[in-house]
N, C-alpha and C. Protein backbone atom coordinates (compact mmCIF):
# COMPACT_ATOMS: atom_id res chain seq x y z
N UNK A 1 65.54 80.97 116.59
CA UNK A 1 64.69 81.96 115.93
C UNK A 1 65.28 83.36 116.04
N UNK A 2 65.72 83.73 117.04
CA UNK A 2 66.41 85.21 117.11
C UNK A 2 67.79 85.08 116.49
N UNK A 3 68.48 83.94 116.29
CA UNK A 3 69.83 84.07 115.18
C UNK A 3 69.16 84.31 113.84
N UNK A 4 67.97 83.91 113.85
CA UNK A 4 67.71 83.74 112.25
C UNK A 4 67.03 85.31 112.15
N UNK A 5 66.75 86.08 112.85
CA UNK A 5 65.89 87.31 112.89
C UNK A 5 67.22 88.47 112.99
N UNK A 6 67.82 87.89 113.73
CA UNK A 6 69.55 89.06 113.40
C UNK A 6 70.22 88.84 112.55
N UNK A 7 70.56 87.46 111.80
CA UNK A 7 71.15 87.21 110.70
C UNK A 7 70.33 88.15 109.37
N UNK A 8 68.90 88.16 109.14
CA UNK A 8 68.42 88.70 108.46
C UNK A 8 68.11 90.07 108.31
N UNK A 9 68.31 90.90 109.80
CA UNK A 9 68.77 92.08 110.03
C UNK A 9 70.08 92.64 109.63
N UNK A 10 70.90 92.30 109.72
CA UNK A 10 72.21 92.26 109.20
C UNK A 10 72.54 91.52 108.16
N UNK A 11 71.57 91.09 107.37
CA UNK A 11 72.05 90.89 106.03
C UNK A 11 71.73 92.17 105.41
N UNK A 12 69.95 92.98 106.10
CA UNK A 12 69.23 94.00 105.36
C UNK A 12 69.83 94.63 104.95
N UNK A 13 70.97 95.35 106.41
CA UNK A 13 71.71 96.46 106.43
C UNK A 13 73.15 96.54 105.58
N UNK A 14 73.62 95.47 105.77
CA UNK A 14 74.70 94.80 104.69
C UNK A 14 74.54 95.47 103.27
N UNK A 15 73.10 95.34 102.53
CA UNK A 15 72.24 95.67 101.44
C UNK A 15 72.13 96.91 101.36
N UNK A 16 71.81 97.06 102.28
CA UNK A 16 71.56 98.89 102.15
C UNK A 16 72.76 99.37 102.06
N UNK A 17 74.18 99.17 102.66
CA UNK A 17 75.87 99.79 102.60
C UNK A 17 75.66 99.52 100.89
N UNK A 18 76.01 98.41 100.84
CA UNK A 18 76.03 98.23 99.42
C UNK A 18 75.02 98.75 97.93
N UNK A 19 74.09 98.79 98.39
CA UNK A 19 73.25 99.96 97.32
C UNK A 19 74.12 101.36 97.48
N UNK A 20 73.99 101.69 98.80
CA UNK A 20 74.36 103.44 98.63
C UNK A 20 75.61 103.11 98.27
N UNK A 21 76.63 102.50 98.25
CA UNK A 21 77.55 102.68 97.71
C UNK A 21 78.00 102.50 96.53
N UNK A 22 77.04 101.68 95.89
CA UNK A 22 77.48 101.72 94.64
C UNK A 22 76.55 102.89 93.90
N UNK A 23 75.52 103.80 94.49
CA UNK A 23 74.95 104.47 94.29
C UNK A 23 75.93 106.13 93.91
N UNK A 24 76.73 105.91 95.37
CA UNK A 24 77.67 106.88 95.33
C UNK A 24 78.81 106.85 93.96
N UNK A 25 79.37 105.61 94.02
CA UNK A 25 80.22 105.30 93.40
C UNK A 25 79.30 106.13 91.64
N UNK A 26 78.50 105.51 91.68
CA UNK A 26 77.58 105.85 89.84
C UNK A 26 78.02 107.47 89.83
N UNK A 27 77.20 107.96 90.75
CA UNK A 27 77.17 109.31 90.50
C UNK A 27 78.84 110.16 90.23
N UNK A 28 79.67 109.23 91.00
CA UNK A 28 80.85 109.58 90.82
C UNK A 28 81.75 109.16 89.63
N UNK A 29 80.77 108.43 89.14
CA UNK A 29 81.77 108.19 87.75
C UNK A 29 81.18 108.88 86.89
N UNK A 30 79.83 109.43 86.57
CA UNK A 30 78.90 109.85 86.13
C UNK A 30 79.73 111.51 85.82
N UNK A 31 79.96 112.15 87.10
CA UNK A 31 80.19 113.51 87.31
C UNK A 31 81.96 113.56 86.66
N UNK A 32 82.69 112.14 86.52
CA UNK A 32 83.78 112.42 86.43
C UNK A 32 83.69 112.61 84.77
N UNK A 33 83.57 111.07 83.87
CA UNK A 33 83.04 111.36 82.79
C UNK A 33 82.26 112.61 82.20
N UNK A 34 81.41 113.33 82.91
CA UNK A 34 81.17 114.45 82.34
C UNK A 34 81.85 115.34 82.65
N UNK A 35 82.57 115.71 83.15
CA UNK A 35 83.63 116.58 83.33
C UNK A 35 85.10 116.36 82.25
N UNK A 36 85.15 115.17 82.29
CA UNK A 36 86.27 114.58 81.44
C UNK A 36 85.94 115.29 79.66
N UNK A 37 84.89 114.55 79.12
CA UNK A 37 84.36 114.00 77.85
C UNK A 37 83.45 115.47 77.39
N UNK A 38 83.22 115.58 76.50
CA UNK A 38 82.19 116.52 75.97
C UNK A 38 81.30 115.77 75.01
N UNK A 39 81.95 114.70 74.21
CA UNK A 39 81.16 114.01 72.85
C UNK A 39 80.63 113.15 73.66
N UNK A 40 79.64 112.70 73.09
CA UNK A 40 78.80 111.26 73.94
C UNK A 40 79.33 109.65 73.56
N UNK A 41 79.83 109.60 72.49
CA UNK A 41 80.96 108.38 72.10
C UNK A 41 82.06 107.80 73.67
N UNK A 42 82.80 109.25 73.51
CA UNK A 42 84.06 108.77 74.41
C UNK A 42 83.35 108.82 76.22
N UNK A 43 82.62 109.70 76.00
CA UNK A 43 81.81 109.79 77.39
C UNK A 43 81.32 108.54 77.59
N UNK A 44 80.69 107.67 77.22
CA UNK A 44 80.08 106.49 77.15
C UNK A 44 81.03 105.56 77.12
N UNK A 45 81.98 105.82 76.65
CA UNK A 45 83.30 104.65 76.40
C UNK A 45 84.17 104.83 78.10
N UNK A 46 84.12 106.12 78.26
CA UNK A 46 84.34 106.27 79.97
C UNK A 46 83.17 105.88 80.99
N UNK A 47 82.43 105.67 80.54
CA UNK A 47 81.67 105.54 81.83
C UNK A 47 81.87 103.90 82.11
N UNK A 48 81.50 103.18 80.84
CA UNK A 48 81.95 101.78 80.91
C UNK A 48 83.13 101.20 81.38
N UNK A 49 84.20 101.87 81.25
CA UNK A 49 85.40 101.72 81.54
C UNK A 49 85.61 102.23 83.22
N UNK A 50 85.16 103.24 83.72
CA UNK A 50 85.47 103.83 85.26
C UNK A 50 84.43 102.22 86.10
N UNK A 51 82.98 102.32 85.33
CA UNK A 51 82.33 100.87 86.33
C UNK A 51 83.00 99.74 86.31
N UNK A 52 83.72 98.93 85.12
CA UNK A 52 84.45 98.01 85.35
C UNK A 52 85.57 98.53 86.33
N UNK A 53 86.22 99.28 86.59
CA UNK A 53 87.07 99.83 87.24
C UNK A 53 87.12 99.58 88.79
N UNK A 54 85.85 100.27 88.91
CA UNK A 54 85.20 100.75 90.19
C UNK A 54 84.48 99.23 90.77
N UNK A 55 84.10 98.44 89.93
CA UNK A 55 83.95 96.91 90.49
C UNK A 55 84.97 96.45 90.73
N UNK A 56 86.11 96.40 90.33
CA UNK A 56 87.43 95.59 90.00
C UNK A 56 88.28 96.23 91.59
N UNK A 57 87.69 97.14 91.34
CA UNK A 57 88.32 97.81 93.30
C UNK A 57 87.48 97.71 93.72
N UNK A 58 86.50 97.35 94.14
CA UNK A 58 85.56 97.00 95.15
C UNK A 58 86.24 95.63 95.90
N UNK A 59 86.65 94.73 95.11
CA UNK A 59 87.67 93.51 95.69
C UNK A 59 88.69 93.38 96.72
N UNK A 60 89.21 94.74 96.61
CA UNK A 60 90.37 95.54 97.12
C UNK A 60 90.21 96.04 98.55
N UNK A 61 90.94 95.93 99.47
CA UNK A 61 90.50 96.73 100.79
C UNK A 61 92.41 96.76 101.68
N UNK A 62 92.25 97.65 102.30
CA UNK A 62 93.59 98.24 103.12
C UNK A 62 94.18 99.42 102.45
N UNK A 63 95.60 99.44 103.24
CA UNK A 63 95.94 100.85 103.38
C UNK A 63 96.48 101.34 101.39
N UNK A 64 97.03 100.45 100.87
CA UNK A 64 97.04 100.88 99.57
C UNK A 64 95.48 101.22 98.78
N UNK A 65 94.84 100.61 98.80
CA UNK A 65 93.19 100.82 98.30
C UNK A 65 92.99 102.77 98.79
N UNK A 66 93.62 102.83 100.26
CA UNK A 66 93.67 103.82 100.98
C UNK A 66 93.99 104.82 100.30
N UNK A 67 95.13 104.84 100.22
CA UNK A 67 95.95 105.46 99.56
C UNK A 67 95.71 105.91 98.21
N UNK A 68 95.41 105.11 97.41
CA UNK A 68 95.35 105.18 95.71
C UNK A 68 93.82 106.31 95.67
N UNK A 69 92.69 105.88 96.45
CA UNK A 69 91.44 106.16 96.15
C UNK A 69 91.84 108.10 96.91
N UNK A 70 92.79 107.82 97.87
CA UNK A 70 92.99 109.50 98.00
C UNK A 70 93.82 110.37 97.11
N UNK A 71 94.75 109.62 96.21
CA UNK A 71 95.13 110.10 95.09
C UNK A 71 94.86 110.53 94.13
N UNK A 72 93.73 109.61 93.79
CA UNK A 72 92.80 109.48 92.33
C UNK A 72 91.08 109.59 92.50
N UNK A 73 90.83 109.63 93.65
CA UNK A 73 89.19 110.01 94.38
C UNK A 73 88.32 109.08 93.48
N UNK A 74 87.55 109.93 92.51
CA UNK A 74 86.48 109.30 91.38
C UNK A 74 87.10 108.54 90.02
N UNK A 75 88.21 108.88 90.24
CA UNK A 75 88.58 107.67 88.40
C UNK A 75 89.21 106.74 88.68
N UNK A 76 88.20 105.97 89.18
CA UNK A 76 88.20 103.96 89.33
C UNK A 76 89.88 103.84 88.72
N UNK A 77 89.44 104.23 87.76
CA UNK A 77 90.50 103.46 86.19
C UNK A 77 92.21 103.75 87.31
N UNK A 78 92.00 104.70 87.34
CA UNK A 78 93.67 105.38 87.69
C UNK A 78 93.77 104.68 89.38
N UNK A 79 92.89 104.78 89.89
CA UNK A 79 92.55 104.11 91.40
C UNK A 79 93.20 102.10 91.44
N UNK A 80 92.47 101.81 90.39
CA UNK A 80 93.00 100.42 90.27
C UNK A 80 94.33 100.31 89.22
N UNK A 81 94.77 101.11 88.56
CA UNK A 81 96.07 100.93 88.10
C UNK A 81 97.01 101.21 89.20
N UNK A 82 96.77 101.98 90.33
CA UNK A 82 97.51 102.37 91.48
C UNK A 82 97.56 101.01 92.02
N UNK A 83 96.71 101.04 92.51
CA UNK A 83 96.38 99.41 93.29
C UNK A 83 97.61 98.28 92.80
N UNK A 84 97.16 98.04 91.73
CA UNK A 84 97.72 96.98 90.61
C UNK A 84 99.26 97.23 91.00
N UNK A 85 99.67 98.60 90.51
CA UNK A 85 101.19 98.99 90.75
C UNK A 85 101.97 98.77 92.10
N UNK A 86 100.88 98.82 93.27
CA UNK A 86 101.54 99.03 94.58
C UNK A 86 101.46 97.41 95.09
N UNK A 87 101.39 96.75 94.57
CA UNK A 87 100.55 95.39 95.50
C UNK A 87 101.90 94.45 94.66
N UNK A 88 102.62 94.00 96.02
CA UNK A 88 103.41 92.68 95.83
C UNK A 88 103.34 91.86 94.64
N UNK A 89 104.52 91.78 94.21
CA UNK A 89 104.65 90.67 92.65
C UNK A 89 104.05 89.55 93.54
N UNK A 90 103.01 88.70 92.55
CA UNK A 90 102.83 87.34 92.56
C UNK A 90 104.00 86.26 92.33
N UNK A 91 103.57 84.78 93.48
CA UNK A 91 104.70 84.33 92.94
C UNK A 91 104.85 83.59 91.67
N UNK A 92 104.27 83.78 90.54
CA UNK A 92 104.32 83.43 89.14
C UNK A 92 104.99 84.41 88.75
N UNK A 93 104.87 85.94 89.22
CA UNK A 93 105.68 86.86 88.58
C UNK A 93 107.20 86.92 88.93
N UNK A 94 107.39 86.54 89.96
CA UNK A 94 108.53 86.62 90.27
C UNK A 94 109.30 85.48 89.60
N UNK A 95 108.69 84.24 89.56
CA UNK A 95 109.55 83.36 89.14
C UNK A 95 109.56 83.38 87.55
N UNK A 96 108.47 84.33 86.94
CA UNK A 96 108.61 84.63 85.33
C UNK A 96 109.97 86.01 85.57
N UNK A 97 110.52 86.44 86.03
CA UNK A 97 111.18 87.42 86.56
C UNK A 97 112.58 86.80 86.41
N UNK A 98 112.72 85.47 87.21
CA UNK A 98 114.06 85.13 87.64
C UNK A 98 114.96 83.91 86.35
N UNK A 99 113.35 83.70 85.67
CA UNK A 99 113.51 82.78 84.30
C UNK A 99 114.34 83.55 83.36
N UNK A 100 113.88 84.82 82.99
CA UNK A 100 114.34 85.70 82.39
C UNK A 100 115.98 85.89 82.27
């Protein structure tokens, strides 16, 4: 009964990291897009684009994630093209590499 009463405590809190952070994260794509965009078209076409972004690095964790997100702070987009760029060829890529 008390594993099952701390497991559920620490799932709460688990919940709560994860709201505020993606809470943070909104406002930060929110403030970037409006800073970026003036028309509401492309503004809207950024905001969609920084949240897929900003999910797509949420996956992501260590010192490159590190790195990229201090480079690029609020624009997901440029944050995970960093990522993408810095992170070891797969070995499909390499061996599409050596086919060549």
């Amino acid at each position: 009964m008390l594993y099952r009463k701390h497991l559920i405590a620490t799932a709460t809190c688990l919940s709560a990291i994860c709201i505020s952070s993606v809470q943070a994260s909104e406002s930060a794509i929110q403030a970037h897009c409006l800073e970026k965009w003036s028309g509401d078209a492309m503004r809207a076409y950024c905001l969609e684009e920084q949240r897929e972004a900003a999910d797509a690095v949420a996956g992501y964790s260590g010192a490159i994630r590190s790195r990229c997100e201090s480079e690029w702070h609020a624009d997901f987009h440029m944050v995970l093209f960093c990522i993408k760029e810095q992170q070891p060829p797969s070995q499909a890529t390499v061996a599409d590499a050596i086919a060549d």
